[in-house]
N, C-alpha and C. Protein backbone atom coordinates (compact mmCIF):
# COMPACT_ATOMS: atom_id res chain seq x y z
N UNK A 1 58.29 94.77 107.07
CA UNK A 1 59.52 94.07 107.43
C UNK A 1 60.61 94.39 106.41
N UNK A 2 60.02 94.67 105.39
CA UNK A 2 60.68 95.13 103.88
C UNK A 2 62.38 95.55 104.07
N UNK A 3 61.79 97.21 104.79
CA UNK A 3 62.30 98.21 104.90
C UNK A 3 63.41 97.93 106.13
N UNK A 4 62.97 97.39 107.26
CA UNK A 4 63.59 97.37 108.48
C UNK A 4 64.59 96.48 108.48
N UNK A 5 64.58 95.37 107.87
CA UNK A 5 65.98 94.31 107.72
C UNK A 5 67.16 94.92 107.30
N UNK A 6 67.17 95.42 106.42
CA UNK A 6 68.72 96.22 106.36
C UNK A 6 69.35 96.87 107.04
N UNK A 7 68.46 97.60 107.69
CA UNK A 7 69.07 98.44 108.56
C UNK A 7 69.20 97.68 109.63
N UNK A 8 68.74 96.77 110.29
CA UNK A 8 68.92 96.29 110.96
C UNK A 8 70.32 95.04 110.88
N UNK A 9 70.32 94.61 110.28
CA UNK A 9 71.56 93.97 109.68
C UNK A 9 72.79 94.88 109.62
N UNK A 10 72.63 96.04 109.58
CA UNK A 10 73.82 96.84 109.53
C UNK A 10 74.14 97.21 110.57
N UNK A 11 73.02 97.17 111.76
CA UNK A 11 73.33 97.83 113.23
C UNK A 11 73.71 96.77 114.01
N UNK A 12 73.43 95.49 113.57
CA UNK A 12 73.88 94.00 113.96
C UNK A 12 75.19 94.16 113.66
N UNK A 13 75.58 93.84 112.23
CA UNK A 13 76.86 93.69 112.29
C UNK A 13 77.88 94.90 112.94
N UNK A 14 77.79 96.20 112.99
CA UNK A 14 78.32 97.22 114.01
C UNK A 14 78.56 96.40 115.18
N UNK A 15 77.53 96.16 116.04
CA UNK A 15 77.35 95.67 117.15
C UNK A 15 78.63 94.93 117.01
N UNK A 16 78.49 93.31 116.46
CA UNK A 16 78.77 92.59 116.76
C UNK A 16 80.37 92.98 115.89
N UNK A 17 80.44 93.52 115.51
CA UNK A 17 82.00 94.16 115.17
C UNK A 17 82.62 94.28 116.53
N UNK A 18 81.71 95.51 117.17
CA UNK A 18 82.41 96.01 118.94
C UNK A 18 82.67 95.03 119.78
N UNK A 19 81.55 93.84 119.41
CA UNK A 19 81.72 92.94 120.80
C UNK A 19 82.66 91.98 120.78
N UNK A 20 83.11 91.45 119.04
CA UNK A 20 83.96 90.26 118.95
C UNK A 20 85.19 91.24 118.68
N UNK A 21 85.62 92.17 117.95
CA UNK A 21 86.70 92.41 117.52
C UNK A 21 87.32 93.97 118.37
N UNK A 22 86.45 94.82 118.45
CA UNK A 22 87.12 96.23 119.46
C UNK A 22 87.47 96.91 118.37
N UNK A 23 87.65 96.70 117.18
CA UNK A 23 88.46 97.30 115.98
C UNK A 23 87.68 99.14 115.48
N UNK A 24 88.52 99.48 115.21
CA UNK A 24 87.49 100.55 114.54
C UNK A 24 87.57 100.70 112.71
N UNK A 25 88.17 100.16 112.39
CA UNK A 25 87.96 100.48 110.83
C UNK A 25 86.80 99.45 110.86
N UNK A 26 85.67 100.47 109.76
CA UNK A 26 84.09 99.77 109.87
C UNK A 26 84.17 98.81 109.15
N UNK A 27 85.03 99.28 107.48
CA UNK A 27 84.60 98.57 106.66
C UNK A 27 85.39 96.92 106.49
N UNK A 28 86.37 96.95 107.35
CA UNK A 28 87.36 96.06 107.49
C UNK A 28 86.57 95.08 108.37
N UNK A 29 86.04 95.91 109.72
CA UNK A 29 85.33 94.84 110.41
C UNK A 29 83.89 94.50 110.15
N UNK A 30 83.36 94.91 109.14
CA UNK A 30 82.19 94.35 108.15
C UNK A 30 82.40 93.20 107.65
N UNK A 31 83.61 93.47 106.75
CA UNK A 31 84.07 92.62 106.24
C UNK A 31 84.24 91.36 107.27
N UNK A 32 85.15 91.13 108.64
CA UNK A 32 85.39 90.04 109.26
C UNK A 32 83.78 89.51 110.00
N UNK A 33 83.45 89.81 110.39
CA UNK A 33 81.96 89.47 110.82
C UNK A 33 81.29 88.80 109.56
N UNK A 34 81.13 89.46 109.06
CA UNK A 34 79.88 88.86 107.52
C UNK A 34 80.91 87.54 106.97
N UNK A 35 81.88 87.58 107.00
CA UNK A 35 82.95 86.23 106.92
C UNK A 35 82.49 85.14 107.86
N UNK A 36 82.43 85.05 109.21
CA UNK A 36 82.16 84.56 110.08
C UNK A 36 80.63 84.02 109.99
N UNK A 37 79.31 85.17 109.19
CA UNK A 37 78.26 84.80 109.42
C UNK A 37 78.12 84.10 108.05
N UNK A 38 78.52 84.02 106.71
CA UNK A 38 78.54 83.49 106.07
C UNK A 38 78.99 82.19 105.78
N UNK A 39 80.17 81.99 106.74
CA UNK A 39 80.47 80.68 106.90
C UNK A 39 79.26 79.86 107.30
N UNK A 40 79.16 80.39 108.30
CA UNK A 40 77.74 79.77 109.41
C UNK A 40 76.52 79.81 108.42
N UNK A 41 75.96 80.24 107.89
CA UNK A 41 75.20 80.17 106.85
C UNK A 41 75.02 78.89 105.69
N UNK A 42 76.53 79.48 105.18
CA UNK A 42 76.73 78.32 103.83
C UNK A 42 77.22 76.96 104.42
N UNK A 43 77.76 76.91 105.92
CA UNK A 43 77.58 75.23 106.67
C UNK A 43 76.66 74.91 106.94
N UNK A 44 75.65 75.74 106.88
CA UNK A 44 74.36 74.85 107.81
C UNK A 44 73.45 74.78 106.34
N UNK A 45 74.07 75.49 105.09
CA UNK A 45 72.98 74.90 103.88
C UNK A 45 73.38 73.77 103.88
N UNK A 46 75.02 73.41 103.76
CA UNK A 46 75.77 72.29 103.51
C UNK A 46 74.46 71.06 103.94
N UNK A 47 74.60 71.17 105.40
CA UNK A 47 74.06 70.38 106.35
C UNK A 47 72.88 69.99 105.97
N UNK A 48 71.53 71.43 106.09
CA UNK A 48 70.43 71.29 105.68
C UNK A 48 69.78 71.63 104.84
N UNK A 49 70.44 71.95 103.51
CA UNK A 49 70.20 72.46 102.15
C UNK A 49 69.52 73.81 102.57
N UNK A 50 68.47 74.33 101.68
CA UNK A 50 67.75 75.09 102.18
C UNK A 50 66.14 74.87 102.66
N UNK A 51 66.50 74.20 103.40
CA UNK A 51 64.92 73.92 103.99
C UNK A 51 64.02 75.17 104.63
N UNK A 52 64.95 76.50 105.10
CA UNK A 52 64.50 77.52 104.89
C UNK A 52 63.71 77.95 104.34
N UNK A 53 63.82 77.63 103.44
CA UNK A 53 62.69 78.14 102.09
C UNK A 53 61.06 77.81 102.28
N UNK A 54 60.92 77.50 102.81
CA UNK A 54 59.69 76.47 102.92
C UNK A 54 59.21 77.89 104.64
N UNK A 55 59.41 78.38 104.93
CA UNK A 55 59.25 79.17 106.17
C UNK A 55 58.75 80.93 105.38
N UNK A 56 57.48 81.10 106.18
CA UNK A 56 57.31 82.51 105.51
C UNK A 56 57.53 83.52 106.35
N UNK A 57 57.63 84.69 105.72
CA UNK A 57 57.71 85.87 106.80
C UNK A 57 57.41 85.67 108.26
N UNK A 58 56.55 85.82 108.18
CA UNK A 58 55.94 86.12 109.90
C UNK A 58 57.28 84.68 110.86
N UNK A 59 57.23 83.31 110.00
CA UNK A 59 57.77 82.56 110.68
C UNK A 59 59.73 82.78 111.09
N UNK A 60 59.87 83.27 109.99
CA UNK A 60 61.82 84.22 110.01
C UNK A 60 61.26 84.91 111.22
N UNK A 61 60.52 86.21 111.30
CA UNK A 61 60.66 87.39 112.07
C UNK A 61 60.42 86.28 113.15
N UNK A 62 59.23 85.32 113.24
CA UNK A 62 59.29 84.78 115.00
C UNK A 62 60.93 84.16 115.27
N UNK A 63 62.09 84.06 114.65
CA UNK A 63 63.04 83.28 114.67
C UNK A 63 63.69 84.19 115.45
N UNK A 64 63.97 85.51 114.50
CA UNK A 64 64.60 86.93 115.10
C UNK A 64 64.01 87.15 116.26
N UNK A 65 62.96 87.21 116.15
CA UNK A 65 62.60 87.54 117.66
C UNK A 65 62.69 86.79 118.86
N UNK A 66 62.87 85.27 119.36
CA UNK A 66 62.98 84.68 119.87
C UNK A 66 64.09 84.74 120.26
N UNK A 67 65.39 84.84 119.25
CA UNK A 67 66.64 85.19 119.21
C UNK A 67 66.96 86.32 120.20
N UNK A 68 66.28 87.48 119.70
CA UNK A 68 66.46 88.74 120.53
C UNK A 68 65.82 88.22 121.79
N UNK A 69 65.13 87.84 122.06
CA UNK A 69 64.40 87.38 123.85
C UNK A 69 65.49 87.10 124.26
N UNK A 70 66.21 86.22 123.72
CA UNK A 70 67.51 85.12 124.37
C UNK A 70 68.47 86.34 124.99
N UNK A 71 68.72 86.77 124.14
CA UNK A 71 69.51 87.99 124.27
C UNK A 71 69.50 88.95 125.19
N UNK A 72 68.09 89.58 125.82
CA UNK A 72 67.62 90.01 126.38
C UNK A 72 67.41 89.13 127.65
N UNK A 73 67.18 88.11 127.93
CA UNK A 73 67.39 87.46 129.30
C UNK A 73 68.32 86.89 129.95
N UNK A 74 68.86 86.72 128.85
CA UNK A 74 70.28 86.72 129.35
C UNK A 74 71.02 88.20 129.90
N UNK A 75 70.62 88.84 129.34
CA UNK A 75 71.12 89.98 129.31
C UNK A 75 70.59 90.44 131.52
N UNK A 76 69.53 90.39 131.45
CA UNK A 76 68.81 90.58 132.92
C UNK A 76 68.97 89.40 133.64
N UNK A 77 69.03 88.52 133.30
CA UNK A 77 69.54 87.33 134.42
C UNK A 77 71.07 87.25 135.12
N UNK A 78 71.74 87.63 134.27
CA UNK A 78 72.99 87.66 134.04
C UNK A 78 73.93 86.30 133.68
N UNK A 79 72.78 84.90 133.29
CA UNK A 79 73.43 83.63 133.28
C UNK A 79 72.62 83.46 132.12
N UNK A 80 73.04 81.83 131.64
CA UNK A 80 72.55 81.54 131.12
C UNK A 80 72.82 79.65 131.19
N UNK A 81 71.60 79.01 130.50
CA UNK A 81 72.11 77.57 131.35
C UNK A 81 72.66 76.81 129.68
N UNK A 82 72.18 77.16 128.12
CA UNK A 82 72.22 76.95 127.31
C UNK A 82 73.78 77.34 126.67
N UNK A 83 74.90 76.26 126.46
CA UNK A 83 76.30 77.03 126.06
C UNK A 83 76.51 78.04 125.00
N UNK A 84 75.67 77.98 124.07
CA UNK A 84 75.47 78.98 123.54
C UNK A 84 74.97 80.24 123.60
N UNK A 85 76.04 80.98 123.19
CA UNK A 85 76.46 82.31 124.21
C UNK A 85 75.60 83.70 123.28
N UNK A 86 75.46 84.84 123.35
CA UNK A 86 75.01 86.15 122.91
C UNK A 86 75.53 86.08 121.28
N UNK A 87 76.71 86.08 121.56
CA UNK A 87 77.45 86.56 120.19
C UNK A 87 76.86 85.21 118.88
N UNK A 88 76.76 84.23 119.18
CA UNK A 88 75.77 83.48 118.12
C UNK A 88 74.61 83.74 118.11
N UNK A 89 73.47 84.41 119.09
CA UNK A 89 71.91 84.63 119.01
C UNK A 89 72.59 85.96 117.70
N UNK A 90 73.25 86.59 117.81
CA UNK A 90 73.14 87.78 117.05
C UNK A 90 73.52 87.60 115.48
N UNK A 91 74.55 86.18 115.50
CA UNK A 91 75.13 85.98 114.34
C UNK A 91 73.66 85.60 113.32
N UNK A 92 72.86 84.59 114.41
CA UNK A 92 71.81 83.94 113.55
C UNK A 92 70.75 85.17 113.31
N UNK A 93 70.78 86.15 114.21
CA UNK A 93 70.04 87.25 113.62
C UNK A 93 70.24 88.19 111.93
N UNK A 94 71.72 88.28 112.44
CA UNK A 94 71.95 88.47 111.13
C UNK A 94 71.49 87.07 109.95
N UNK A 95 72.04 86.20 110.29
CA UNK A 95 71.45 85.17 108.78
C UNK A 95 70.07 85.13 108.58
N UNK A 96 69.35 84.99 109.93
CA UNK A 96 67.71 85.13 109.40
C UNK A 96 67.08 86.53 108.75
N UNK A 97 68.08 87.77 109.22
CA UNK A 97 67.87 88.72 108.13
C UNK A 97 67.90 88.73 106.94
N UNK A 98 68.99 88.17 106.80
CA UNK A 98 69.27 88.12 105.29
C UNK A 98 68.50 87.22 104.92
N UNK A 99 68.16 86.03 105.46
CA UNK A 99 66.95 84.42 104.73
C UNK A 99 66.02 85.73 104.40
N UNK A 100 64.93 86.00 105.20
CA UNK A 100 64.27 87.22 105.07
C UNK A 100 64.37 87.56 103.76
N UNK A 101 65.28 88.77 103.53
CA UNK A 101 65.27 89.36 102.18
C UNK A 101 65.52 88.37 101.20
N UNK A 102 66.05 87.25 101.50
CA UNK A 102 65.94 86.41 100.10
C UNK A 102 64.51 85.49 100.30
N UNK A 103 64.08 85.22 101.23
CA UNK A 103 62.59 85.19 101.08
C UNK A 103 61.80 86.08 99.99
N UNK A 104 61.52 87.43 100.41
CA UNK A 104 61.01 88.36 100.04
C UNK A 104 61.42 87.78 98.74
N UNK A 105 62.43 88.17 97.92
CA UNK A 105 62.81 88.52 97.08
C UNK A 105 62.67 87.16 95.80
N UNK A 106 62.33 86.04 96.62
CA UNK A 106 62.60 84.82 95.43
C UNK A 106 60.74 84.68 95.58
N UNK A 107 59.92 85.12 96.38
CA UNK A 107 58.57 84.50 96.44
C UNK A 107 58.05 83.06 97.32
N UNK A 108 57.33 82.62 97.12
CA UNK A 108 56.98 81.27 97.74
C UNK A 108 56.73 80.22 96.14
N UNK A 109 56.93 80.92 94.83
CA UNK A 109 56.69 80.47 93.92
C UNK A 109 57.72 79.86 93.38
N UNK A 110 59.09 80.08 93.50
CA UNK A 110 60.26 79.58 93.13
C UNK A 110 60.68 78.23 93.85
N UNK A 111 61.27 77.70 93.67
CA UNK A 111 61.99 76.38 93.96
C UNK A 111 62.29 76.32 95.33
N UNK A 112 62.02 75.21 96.16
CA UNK A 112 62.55 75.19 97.71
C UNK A 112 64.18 75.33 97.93
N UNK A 113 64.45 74.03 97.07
CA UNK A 113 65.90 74.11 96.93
C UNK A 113 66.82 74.98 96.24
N UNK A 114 67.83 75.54 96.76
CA UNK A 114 69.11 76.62 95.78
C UNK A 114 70.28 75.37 96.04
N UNK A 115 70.68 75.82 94.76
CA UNK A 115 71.89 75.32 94.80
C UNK A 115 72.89 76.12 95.62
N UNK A 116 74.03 75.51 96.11
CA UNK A 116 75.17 76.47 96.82
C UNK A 116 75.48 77.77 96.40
N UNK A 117 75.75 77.25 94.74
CA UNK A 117 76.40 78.93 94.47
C UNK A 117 75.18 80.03 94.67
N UNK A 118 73.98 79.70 94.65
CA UNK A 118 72.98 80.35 94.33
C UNK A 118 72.49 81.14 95.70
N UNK A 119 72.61 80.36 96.24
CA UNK A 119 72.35 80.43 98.31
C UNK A 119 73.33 81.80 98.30
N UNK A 120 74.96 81.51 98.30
CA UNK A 120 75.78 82.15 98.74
C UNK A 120 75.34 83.43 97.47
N UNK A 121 75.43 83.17 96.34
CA UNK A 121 74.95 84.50 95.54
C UNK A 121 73.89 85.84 96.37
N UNK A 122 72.66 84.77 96.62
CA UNK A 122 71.89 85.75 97.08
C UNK A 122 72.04 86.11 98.23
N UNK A 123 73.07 85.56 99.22
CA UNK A 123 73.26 85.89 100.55
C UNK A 123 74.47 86.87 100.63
N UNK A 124 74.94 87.16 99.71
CA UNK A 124 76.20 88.08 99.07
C UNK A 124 75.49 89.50 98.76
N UNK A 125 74.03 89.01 97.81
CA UNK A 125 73.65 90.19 97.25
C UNK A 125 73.53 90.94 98.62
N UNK A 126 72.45 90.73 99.48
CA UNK A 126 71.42 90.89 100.44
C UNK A 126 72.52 91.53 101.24
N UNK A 127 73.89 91.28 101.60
CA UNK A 127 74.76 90.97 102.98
C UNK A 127 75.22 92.71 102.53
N UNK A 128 75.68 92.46 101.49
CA UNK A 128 76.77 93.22 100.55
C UNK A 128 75.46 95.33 100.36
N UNK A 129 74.46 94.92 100.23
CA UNK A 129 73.56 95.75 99.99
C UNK A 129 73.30 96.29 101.60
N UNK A 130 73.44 95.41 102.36
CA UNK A 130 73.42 96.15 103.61
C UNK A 130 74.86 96.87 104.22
N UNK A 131 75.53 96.66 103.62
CA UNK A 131 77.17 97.36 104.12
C UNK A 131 77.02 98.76 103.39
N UNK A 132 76.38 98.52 102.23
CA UNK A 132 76.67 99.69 101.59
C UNK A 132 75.70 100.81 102.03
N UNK A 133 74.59 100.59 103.00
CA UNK A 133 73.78 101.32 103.25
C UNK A 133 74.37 101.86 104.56
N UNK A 134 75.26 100.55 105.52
CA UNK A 134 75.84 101.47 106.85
C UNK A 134 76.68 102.16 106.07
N UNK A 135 77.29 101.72 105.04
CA UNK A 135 78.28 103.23 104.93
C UNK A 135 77.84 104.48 104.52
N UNK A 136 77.06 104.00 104.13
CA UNK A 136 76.25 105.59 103.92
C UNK A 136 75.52 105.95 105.11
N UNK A 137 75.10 105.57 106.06
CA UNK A 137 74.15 105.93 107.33
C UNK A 137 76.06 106.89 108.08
N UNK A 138 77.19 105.78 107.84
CA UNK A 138 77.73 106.50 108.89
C UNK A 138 78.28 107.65 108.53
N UNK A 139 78.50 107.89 106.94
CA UNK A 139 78.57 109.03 106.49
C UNK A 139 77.52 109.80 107.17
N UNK A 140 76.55 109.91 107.10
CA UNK A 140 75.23 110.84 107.63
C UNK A 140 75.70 111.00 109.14
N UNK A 141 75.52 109.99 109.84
CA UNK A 141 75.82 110.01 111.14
C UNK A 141 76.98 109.79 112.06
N UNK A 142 78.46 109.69 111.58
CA UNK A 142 79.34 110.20 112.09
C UNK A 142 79.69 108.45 112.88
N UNK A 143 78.76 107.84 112.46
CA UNK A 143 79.60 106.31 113.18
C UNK A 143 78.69 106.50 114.93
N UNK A 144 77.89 107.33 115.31
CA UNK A 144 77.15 107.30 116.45
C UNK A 144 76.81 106.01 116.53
N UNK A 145 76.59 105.05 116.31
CA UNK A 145 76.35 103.70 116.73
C UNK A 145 77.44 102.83 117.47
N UNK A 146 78.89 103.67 117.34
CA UNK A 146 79.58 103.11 118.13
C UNK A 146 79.49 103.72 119.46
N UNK A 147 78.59 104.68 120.15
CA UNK A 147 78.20 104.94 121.43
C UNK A 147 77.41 104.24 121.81
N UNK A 148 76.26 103.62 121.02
CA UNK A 148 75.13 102.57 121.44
C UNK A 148 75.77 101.20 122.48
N UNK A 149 74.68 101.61 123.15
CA UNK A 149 74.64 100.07 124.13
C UNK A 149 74.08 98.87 123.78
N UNK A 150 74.71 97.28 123.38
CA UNK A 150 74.25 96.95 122.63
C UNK A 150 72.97 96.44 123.23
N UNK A 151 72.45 96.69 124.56
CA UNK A 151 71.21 96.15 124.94
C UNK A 151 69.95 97.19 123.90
N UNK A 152 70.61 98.29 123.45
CA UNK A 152 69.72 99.39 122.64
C UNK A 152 69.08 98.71 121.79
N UNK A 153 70.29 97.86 120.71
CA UNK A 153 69.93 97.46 119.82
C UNK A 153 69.05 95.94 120.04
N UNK A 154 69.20 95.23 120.73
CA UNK A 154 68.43 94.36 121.11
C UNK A 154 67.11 95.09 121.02
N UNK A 155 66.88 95.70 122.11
CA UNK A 155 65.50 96.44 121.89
C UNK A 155 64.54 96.96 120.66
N UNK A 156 65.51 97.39 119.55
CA UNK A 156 65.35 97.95 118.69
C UNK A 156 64.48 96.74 118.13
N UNK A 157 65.38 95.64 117.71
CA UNK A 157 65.57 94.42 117.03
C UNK A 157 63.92 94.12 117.52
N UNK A 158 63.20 94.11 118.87
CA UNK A 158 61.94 93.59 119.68
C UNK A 158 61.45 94.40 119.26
N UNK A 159 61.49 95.71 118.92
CA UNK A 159 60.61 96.82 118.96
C UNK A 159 59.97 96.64 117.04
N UNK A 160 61.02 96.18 116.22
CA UNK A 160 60.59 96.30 114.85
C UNK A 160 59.91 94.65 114.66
């Protein structure tokens, strides 16, 4: 799971660059998305501290993945009866990515609770480490992810 969250977080936020904004400067609309998911993030520690913490691997990835189902049946149904729409299943994909790597990264041995600055620190590190890797993927690859369909990446998201 290590390996696959970043990249995946980076093909998320692409995505969800195309679908909310149309923009093409990447790094600008990195920037507005990860704004948007960070808010959503650091309100719902507000709310529920990090009770996150207390959730291990396998239980994040069942989150993502459930997420992506949503996504995906909606996607083939063409409705949905729940008001909450695509573009939030993807936002929370991205945040449970990133919980993820700060999972990984703090252990099950460290403290349940973070303080705010500490939350947003490591959700900065994690967020910030994945931008810098699409920019280097699109150096390599020429930004081809803006041809992707985003049902691709859904798939992708089920497939890892």
């Amino acid at each position: 799971m290590e390996t696959a969250v970043p990249g995946i977080i980076c093909n998320l936020v692409h995505h969800l660059a195309l679908f909310m904004t149309g923009k093409t400067d990447t790094k600008k609309e990195f920037e507005e998305i990860i704004s948007l998911c960070r808010d959503i993030f650091l309100a719902k520690m507000k709310d529920y501290g990090t009770a996150w913490r207390i959730l291990r691997p396998p239980s994040i990835t069942d989150q993502i993945y459930i997420k992506a189902q949503r996504i995906r049946s909606i996607d083939a149904k063409k409705m949905q009866k729940v008001s909450e729409g695509v573009r939030s299943e993807y936002i929370g994909i991205v945040n449970y990515s990133v919980i993820a790597l700060i999972q990984l990264d703090l252990g099950a041995d460290e403290p349940t609770e973070l303080l705010p600055d500490e939350g947003q620190r490591l959700y900065d590190k994690y967020i910030y480490a994945a931008r810098d890797l699409m920019l280097d993927k699109n150096h390599d690859y020429g930004e081809a992810w803006r041809n992707m369909r985003l049902g691709s990446l859904t798939d992708i998201i089920l497939m890892n």
